[in-house]
C-alpha atoms as a PDB file:
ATOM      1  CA  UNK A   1     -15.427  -2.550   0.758  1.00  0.00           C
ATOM      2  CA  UNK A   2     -14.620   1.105  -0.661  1.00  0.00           C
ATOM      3  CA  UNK A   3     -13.973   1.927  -3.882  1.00  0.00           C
ATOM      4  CA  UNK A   4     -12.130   4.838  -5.354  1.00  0.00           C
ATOM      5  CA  UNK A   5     -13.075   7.160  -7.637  1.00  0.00           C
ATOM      6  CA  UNK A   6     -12.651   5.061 -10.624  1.00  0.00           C
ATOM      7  CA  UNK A   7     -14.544   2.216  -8.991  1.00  0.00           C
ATOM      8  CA  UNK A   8     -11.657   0.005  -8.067  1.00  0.00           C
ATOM      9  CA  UNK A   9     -12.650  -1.659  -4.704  1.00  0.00           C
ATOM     10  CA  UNK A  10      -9.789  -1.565  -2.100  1.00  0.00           C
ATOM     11  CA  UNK A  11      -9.076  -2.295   1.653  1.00  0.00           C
ATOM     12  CA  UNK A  12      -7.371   0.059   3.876  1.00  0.00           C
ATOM     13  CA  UNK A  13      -4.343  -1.813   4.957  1.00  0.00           C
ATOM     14  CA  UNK A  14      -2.900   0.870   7.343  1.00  0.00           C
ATOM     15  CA  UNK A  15      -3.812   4.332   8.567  1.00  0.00           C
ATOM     16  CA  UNK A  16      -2.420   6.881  11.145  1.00  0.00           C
ATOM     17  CA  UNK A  17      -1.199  10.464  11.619  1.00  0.00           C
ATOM     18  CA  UNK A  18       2.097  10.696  10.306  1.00  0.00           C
ATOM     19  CA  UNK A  19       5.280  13.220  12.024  1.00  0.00           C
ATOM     20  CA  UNK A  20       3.939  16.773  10.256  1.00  0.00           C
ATOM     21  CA  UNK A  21       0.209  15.832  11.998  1.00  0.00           C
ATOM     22  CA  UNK A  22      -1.385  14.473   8.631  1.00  0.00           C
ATOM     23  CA  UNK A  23      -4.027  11.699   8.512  1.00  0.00           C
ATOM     24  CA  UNK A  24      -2.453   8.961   5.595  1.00  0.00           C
ATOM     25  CA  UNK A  25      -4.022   5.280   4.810  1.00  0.00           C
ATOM     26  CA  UNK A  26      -2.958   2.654   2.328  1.00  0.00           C
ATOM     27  CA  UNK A  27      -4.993   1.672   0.148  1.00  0.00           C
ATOM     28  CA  UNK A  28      -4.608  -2.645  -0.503  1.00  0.00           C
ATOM     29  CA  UNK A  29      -6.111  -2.765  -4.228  1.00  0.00           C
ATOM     30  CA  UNK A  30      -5.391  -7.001  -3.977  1.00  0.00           C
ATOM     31  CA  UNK A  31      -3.237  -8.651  -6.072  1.00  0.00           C
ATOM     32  CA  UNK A  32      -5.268  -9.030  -8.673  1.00  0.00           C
ATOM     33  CA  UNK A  33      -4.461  -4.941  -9.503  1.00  0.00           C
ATOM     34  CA  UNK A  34      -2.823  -3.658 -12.858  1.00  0.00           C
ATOM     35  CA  UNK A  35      -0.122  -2.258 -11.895  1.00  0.00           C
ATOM     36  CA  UNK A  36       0.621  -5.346  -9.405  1.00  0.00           C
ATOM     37  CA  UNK A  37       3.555  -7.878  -8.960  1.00  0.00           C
ATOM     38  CA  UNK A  38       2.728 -10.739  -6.946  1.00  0.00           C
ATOM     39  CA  UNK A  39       5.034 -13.314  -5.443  1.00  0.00           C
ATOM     40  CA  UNK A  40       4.867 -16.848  -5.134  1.00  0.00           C
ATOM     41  CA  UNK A  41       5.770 -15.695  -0.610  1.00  0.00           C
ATOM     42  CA  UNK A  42       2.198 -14.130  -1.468  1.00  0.00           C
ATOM     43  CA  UNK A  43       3.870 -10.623  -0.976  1.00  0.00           C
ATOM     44  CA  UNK A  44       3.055  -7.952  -3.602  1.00  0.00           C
ATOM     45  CA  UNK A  45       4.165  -4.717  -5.061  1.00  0.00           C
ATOM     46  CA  UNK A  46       2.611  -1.749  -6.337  1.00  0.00           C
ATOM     47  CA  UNK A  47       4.499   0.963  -9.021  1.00  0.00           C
ATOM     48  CA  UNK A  48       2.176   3.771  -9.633  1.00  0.00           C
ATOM     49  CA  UNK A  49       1.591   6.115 -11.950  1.00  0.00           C
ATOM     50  CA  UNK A  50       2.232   9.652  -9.302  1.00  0.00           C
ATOM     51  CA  UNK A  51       5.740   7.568  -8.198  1.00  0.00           C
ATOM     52  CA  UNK A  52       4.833   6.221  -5.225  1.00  0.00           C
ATOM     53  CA  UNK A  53       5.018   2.735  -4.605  1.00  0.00           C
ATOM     54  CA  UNK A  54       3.497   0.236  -2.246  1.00  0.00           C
ATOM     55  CA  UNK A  55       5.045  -3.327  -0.814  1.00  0.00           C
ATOM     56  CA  UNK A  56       3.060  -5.453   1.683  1.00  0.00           C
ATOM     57  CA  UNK A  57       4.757  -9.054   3.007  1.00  0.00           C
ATOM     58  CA  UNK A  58       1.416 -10.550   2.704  1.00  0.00           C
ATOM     59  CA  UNK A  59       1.805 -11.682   6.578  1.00  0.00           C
ATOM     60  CA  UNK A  60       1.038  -8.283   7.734  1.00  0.00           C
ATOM     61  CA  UNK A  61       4.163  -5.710   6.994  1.00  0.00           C
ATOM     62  CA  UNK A  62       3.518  -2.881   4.061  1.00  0.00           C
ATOM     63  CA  UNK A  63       5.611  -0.259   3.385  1.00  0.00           C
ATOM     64  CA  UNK A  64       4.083   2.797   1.364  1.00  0.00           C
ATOM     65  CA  UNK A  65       6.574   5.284  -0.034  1.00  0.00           C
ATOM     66  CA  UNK A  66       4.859   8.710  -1.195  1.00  0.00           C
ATOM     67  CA  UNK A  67       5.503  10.537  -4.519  1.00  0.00           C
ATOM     68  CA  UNK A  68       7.806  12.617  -2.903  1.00  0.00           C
ATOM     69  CA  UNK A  69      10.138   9.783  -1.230  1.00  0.00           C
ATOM     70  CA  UNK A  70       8.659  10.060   2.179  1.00  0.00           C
ATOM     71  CA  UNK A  71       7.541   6.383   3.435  1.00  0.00           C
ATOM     72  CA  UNK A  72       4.842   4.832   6.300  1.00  0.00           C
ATOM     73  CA  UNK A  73       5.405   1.438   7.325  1.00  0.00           C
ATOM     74  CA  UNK A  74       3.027  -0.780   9.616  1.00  0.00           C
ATOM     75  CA  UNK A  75       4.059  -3.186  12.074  1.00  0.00           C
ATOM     76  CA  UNK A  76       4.639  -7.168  10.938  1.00  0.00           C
ATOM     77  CA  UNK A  77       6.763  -9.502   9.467  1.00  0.00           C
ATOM     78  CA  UNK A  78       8.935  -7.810   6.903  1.00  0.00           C
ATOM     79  CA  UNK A  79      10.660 -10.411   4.274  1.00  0.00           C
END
């Protein structure tokens, strides 16, 4: 599993070129992360610190919305 430069371990969740030709991934830090809500549907929901913000279903739908409002989503079942 990577970690990131502060030595939190994460999985990438989702990756892909996005419409301006630039390579993006999520990073999945778990729900056991700080800045993590987690709901009893096992979905979860990032708030961090630059603005952006990051929602996965738990059953395979994430949605990550960047700092500056623009947002990836990957395929699945969105609740």
């Amino acid at each position: 599993m990577p970690k990131d430069n502060y030595g939190n371990s994460y999985d990438i969740s989702s990756s892909g070129t996005n419409d301006q030709g630039k390579h993006y991934c999520s990073r999945d830090y778990g729900s056991d992360a700080s800045n993590s809500n987690s709901n009893s549907d096992g979905s979860y929901y990032y708030s961090n610190s630059d603005g952006s913000t990051y929602y996965n279903s738990g059953d395979g739908y994430s949605n990550y919305t960047s700092p500056s409002g623009q947002s990836y989503q990957s395929s699945g079942n969105q609740k």
